[in-house]
N, C-alpha and C. Protein backbone atom coordinates (compact mmCIF):
# COMPACT_ATOMS: atom_id res chain seq x y z
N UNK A 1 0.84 -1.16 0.00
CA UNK A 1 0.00 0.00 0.00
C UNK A 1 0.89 1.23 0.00
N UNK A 2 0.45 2.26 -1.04
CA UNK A 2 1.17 3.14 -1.06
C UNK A 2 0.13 4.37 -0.44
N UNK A 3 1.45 5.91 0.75
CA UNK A 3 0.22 6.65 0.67
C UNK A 3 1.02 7.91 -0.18
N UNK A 4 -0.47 8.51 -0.86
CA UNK A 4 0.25 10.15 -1.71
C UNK A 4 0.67 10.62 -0.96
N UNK A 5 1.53 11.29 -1.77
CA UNK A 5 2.12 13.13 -1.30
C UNK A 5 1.31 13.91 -1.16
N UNK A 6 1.36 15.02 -0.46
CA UNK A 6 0.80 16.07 -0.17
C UNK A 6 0.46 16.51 -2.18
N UNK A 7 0.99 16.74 -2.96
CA UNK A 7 1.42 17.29 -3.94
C UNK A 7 1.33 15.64 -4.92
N UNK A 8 0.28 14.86 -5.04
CA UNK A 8 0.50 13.30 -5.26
C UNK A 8 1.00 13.85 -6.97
N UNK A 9 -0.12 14.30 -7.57
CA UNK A 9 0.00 14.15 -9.43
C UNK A 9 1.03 14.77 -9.82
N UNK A 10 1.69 14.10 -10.32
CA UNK A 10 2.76 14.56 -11.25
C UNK A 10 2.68 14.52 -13.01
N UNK A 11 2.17 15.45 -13.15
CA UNK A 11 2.33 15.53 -14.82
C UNK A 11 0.97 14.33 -15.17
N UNK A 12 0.49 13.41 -16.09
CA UNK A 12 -0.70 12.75 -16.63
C UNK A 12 -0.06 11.62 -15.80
N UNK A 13 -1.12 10.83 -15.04
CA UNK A 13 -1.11 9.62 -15.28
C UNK A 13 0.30 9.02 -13.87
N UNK A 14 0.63 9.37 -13.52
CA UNK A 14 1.70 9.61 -12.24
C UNK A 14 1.32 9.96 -11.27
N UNK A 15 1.68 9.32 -10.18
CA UNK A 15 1.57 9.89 -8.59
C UNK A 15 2.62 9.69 -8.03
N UNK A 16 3.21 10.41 -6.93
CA UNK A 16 4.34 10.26 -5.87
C UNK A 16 3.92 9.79 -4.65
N UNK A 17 4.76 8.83 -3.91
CA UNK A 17 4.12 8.42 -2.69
C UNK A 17 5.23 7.74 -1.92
N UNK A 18 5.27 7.18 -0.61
CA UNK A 18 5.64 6.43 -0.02
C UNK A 18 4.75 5.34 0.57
N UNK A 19 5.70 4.28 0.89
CA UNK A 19 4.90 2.73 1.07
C UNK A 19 4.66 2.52 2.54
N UNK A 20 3.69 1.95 2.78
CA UNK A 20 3.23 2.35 4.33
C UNK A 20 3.72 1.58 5.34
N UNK A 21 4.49 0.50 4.69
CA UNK A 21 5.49 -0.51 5.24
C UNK A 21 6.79 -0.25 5.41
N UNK A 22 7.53 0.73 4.82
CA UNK A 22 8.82 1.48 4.73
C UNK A 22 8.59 2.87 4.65
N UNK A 23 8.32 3.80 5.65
CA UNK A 23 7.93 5.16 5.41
C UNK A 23 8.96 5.95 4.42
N UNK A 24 10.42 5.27 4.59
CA UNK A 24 11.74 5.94 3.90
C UNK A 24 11.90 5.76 2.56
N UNK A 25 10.95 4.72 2.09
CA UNK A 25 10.72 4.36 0.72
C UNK A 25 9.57 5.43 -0.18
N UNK A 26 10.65 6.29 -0.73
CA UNK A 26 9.39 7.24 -1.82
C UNK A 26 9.39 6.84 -3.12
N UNK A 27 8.59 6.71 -4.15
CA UNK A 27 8.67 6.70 -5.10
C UNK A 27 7.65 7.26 -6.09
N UNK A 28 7.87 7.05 -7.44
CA UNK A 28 6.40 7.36 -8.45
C UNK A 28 6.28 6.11 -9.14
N UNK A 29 4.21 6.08 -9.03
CA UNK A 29 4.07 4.73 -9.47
C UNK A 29 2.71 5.24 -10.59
N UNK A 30 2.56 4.43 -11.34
CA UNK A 30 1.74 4.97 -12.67
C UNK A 30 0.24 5.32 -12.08
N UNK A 31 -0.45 6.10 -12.61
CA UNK A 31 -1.83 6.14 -11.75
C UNK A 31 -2.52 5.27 -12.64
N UNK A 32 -2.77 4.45 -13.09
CA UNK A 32 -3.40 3.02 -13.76
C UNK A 32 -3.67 1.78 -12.74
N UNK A 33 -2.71 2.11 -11.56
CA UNK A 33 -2.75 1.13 -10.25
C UNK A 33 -3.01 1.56 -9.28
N UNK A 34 -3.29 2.86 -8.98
CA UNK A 34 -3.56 3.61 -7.90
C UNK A 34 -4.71 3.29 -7.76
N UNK A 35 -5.37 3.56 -6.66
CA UNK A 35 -7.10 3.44 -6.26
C UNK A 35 -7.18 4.43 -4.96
N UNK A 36 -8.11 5.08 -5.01
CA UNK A 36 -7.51 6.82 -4.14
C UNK A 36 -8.91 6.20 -3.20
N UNK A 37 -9.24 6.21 -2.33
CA UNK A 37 -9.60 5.76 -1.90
C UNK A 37 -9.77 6.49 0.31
N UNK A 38 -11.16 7.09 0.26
CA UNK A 38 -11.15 7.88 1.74
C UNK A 38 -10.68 7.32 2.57
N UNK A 39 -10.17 8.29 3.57
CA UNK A 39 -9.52 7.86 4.32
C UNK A 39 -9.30 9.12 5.69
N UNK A 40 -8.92 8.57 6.92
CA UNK A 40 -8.78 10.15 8.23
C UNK A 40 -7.44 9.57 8.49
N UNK A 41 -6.08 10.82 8.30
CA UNK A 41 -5.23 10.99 8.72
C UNK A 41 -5.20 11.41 10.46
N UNK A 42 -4.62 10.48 10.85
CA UNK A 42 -4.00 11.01 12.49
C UNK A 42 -2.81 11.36 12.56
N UNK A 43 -2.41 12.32 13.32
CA UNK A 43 -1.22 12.79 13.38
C UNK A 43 -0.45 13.45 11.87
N UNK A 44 0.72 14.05 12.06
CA UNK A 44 1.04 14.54 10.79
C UNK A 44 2.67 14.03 10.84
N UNK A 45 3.43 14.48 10.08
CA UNK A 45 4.74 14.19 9.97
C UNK A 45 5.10 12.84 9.30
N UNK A 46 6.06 12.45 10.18
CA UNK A 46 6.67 10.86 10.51
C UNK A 46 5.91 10.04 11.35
N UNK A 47 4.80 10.60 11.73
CA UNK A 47 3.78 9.75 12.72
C UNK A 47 2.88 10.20 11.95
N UNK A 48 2.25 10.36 10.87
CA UNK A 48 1.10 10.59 10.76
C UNK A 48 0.57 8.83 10.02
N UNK A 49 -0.68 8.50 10.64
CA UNK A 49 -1.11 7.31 10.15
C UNK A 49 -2.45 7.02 9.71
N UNK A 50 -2.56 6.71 8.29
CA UNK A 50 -3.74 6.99 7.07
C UNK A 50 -4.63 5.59 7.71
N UNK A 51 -5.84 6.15 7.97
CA UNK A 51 -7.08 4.96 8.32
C UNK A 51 -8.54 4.88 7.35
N UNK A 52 -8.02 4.07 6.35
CA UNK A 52 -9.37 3.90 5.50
C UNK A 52 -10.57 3.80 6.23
N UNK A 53 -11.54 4.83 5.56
CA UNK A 53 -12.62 4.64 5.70
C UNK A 53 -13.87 3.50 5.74
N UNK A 54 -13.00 1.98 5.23
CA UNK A 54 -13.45 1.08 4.85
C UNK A 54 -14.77 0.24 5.81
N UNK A 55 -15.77 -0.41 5.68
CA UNK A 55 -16.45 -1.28 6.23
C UNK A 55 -15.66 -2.06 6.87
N UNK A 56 -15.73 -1.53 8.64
CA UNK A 56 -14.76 -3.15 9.49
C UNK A 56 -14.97 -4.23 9.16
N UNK A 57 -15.96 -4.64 8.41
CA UNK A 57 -15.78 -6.29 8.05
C UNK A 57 -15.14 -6.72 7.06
N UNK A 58 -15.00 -5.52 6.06
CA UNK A 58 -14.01 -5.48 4.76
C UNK A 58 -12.99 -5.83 5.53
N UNK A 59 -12.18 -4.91 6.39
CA UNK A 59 -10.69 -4.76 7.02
C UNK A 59 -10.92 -5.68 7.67
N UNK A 60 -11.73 -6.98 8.69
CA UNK A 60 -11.26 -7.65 9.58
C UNK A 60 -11.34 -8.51 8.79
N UNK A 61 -12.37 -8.96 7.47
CA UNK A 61 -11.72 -10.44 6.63
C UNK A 61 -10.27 -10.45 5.87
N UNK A 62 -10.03 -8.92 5.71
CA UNK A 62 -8.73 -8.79 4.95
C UNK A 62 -7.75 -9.45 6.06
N UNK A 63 -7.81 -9.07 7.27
CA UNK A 63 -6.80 -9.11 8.11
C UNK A 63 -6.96 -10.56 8.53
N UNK A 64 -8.06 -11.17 8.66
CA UNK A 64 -8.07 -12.41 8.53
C UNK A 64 -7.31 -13.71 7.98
N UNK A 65 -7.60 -13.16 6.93
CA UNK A 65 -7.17 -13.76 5.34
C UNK A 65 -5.60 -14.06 5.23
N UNK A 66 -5.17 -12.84 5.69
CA UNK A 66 -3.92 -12.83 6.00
C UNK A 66 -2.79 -14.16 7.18
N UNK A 67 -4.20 -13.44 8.47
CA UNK A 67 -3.92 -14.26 9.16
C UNK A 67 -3.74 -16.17 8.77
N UNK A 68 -4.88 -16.53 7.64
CA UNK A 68 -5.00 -17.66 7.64
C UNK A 68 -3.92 -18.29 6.63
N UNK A 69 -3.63 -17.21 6.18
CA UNK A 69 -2.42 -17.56 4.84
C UNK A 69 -1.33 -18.05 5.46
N UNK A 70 -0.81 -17.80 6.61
CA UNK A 70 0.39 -18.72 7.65
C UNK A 70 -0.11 -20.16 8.11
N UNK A 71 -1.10 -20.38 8.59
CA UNK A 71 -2.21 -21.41 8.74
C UNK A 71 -2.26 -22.53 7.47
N UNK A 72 -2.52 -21.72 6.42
CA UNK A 72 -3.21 -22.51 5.23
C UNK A 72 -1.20 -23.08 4.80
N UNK A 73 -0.87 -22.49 4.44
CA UNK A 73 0.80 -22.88 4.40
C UNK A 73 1.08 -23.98 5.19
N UNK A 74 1.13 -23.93 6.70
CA UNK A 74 0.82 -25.01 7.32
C UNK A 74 0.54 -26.16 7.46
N UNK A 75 -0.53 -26.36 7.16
CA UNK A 75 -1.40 -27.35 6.63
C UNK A 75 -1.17 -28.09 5.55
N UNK A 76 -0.50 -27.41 4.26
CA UNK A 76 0.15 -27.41 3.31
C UNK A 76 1.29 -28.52 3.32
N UNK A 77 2.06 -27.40 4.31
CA UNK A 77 3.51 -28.71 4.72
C UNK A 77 3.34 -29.75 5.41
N UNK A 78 2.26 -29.88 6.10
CA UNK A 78 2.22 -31.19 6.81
C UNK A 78 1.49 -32.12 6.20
N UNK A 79 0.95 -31.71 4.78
CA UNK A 79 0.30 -32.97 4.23
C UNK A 79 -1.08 -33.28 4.91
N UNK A 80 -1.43 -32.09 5.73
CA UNK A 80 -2.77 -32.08 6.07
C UNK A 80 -4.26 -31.86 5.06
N UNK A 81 -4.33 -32.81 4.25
CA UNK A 81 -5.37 -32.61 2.55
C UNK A 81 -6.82 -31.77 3.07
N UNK A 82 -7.20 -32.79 3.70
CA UNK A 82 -9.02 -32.65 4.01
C UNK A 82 -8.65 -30.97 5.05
N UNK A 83 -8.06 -30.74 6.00
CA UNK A 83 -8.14 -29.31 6.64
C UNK A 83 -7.47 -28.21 5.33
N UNK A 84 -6.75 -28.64 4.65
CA UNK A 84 -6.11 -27.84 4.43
C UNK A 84 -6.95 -27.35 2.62
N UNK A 85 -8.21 -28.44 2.01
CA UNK A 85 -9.10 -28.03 1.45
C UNK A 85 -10.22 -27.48 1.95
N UNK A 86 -10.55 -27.76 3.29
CA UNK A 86 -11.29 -26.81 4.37
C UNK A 86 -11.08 -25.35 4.44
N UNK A 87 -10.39 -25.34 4.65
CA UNK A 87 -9.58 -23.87 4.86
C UNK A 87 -9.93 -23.04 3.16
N UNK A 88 -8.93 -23.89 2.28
CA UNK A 88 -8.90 -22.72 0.92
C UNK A 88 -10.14 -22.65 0.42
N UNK A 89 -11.14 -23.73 0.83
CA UNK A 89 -12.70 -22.99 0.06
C UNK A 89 -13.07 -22.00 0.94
N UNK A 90 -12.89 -21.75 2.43
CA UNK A 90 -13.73 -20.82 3.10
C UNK A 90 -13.18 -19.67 3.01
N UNK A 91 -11.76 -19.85 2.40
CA UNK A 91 -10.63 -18.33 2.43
C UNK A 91 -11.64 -17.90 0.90
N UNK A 92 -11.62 -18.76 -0.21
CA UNK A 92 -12.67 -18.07 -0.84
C UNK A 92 -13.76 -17.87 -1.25
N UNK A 93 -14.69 -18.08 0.01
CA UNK A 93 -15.60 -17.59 0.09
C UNK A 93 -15.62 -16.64 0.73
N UNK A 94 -14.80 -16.02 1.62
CA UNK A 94 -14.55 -15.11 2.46
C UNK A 94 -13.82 -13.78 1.39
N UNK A 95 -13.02 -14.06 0.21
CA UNK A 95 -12.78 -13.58 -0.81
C UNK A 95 -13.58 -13.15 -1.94
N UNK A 96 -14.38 -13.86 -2.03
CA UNK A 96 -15.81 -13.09 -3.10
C UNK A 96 -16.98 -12.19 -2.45
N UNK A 97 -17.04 -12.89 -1.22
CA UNK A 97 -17.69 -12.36 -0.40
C UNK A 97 -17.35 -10.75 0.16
N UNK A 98 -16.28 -10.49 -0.27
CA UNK A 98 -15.27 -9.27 0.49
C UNK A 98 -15.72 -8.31 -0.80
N UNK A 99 -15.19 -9.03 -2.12
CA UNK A 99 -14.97 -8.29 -3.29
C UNK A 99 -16.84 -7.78 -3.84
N UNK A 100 -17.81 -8.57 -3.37
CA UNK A 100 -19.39 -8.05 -3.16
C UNK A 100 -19.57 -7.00 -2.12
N UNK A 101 -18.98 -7.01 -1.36
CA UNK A 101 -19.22 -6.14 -0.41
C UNK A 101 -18.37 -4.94 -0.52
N UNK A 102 -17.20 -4.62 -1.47
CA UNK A 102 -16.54 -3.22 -1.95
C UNK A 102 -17.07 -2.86 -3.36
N UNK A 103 -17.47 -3.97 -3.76
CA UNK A 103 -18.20 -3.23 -5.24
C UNK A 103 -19.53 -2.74 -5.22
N UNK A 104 -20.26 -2.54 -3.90
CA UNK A 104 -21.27 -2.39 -3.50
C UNK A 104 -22.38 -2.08 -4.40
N UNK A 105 -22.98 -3.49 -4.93
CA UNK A 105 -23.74 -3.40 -6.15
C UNK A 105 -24.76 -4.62 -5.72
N UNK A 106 -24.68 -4.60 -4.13
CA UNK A 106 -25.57 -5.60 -3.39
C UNK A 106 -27.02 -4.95 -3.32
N UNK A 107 -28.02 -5.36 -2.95
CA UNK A 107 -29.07 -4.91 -2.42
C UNK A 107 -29.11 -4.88 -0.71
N UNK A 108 -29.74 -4.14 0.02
CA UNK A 108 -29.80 -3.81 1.58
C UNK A 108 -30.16 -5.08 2.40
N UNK A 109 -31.01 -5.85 1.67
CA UNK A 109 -30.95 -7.49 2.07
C UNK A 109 -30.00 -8.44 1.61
N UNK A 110 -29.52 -8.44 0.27
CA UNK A 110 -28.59 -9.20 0.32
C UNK A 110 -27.47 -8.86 1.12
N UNK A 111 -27.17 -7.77 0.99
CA UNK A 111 -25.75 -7.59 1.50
C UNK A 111 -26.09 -7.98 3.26
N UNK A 112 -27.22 -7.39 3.97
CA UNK A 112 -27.29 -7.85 5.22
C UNK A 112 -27.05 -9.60 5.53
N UNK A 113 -27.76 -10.18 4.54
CA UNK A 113 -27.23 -11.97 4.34
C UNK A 113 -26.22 -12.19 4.01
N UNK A 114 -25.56 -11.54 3.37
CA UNK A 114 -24.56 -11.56 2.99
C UNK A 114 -22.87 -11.60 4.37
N UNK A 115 -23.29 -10.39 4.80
CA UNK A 115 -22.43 -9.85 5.97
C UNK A 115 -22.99 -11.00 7.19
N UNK A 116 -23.84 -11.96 7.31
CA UNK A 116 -24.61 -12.59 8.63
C UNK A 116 -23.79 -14.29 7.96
N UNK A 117 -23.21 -14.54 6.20
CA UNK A 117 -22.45 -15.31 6.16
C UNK A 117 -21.47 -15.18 6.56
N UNK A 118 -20.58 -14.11 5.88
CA UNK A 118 -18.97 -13.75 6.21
C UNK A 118 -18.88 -14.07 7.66
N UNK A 119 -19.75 -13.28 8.66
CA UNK A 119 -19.36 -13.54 9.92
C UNK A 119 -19.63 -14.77 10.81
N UNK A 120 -20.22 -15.81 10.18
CA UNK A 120 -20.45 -17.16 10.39
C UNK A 120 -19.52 -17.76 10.18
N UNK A 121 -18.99 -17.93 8.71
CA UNK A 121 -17.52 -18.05 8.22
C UNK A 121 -16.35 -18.01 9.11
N UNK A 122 -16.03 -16.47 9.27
CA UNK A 122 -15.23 -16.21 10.30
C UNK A 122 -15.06 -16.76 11.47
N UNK A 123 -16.30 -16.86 11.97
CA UNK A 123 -16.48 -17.70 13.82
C UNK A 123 -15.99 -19.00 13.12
N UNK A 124 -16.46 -19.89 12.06
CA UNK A 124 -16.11 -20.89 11.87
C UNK A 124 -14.40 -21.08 12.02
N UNK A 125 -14.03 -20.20 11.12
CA UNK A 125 -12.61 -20.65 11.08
C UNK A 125 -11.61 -20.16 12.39
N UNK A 126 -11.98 -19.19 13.24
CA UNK A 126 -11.88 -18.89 14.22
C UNK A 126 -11.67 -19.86 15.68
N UNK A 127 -12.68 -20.74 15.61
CA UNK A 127 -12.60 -21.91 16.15
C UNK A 127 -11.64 -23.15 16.64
């Protein structure tokens, strides 16, 4: 994840930024990959830290997902088959399910069924 510069566009099609994982890392990256996207800055400087505006259930399956990707590896190396096909169907269902819920092109009931799976899901694998 990259965040802009104060001053992001540079000339067509360009933005300047640093990576939110290496603050010392600046660079310019094409705006064809960018996705600008709201967000509330805290703090300013060398401490200042960008918090998407996103749906917490967006950010806690992302962070999830993540989480399970050390897990699912796991499982992987030990030749664990049946958990470890357990796991990669619910990672994507938890993955389409994420990508319906940012393209927000749900209806107010589906998406409520929708969000009452994901978090079933979750407790499941949680477990």
């Amino acid at each position: 994840m990259w965040i802009a510069s104060k001053t992001p566009k540079l000339g067509v099609g360009w933005y300047r930024g640093f990576s939110t994982t290496n603050r010392s890392a600046w660079g310019i990256f094409p705006a064809c990959v960018v996705s600008i996207r709201p967000c509330t800055v805290k703090g300013s400087g060398a401490t200042a830290i960008a918090e998407l505006k996103d749906d917490p259930l967006v950010r806690e399956i992302a962070s999830v997902l993540r989480d399970w990707a050390r897990l699912w590896k796991k499982l992987y190396v030990e030749r664990e088959t049946y958990r470890f096909s357990a796991v990669a169907k619910v990672m994507r269902e938890l993955l389409s399910g994420r990508r319906a819920l940012l393209a927000g092109t749900l209806t107010q009931d589906q998406t409520r069924a929708l969000r009452l799976k994901l978090v079933a899901k979750l407790d499941w694998g949680n477990r």
